[in-house]
Protein backbone atom coordinates (compact mmCIF):
# COMPACT_ATOMS: atom_id res chain seq x y z
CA UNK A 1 -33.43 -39.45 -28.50
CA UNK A 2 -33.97 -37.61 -31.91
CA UNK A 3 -37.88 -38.11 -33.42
CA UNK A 4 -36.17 -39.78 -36.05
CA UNK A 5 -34.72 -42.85 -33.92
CA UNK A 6 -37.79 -42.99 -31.77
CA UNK A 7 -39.50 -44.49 -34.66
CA UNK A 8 -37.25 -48.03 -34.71
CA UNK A 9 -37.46 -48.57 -31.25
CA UNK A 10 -40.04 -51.10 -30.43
CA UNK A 11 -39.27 -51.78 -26.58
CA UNK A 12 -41.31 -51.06 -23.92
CA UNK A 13 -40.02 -48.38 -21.13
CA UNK A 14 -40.94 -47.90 -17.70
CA UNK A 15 -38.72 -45.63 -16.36
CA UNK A 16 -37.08 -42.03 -17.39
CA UNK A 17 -34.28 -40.21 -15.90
CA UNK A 18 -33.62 -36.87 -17.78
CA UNK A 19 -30.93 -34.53 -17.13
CA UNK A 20 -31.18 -31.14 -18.18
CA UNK A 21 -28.07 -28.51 -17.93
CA UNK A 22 -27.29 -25.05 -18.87
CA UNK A 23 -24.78 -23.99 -20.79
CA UNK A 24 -23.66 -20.78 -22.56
CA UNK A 25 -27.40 -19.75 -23.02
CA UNK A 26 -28.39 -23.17 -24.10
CA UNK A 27 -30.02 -26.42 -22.24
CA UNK A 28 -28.48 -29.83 -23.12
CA UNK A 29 -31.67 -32.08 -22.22
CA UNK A 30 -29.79 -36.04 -21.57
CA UNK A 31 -32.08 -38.87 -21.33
CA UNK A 32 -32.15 -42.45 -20.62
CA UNK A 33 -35.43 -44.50 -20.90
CA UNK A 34 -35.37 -48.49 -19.45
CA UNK A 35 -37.23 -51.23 -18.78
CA UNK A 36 -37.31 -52.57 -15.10
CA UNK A 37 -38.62 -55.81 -15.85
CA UNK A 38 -35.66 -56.47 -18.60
CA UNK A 39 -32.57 -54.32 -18.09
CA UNK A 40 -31.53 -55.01 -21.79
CA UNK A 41 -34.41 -53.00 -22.75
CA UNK A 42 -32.69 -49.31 -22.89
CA UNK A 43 -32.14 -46.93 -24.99
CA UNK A 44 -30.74 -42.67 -24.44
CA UNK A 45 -30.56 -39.87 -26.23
CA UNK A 46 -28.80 -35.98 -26.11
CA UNK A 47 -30.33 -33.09 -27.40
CA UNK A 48 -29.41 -29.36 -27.41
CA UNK A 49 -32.69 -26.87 -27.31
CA UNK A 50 -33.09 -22.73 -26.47
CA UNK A 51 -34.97 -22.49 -23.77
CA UNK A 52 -36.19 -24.35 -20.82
CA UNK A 53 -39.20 -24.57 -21.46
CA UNK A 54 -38.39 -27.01 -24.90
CA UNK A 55 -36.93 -29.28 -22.31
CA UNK A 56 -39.40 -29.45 -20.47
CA UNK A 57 -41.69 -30.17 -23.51
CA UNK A 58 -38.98 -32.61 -24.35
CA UNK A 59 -39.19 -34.93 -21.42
CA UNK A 60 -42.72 -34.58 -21.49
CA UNK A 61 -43.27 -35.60 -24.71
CA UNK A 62 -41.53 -38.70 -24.65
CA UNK A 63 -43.32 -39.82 -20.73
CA UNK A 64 -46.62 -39.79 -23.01
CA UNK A 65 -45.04 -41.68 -26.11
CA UNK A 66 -44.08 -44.36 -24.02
CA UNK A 67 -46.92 -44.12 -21.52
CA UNK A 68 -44.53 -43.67 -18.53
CA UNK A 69 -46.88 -42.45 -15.43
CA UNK A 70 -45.49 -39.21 -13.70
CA UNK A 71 -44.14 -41.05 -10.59
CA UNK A 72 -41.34 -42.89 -12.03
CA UNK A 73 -39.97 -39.88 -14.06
CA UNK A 74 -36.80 -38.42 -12.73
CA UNK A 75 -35.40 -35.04 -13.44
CA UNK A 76 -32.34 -33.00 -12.89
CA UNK A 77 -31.83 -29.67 -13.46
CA UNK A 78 -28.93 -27.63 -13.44
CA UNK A 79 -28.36 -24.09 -14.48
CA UNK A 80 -26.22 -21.77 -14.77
CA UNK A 81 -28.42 -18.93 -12.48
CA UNK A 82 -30.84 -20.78 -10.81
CA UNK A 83 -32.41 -17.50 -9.59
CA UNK A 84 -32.13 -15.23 -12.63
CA UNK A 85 -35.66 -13.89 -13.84
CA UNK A 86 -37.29 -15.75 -10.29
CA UNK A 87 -39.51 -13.19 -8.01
CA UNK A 88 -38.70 -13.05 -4.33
């Protein structure tokens, strides 16, 4: 969800499920952000960033925006060379 929607949305979430994937150098970061006490409260968002670490940054800020507590964030994580620049 771009910074620039974030500020019309007046629901409260609960839960976020974020996707991130590598492609072509890049990291497509895909999340969805709910409300478990009222399903129609949902909202999700796409963004394309440079390095992992802006994804990470990504999720993270929007768990503190919305006050979502560490145990009921989910992420996935795909990439294209999951053991490139990793020491053995």
């Amino acid at each position: 969800m771009c910074a620039a929607n974030r500020s019309k949305v007046k629901a409260t979430f609960t839960r976020l499920y974020a996707k991130v994937y590598q492609e072509d150098g890049a990291f497509t970061v895909s999340v969805r952000l709910r409300n478990h006490l009222k399903p129609t409260e949902a909202v999700w968002g796409e963004e394309v960033v440079d390095t992992i670490e802006m994804a990470g940054s990504m999720i993270g800020d929007l768990a503190a925006e919305f006050s979502i507590p560490q145990e009921y964030i989910s992420i996935d994580i795909r990439m294209e060379n999951a053991t490139g620049g990793t020491l053995h």
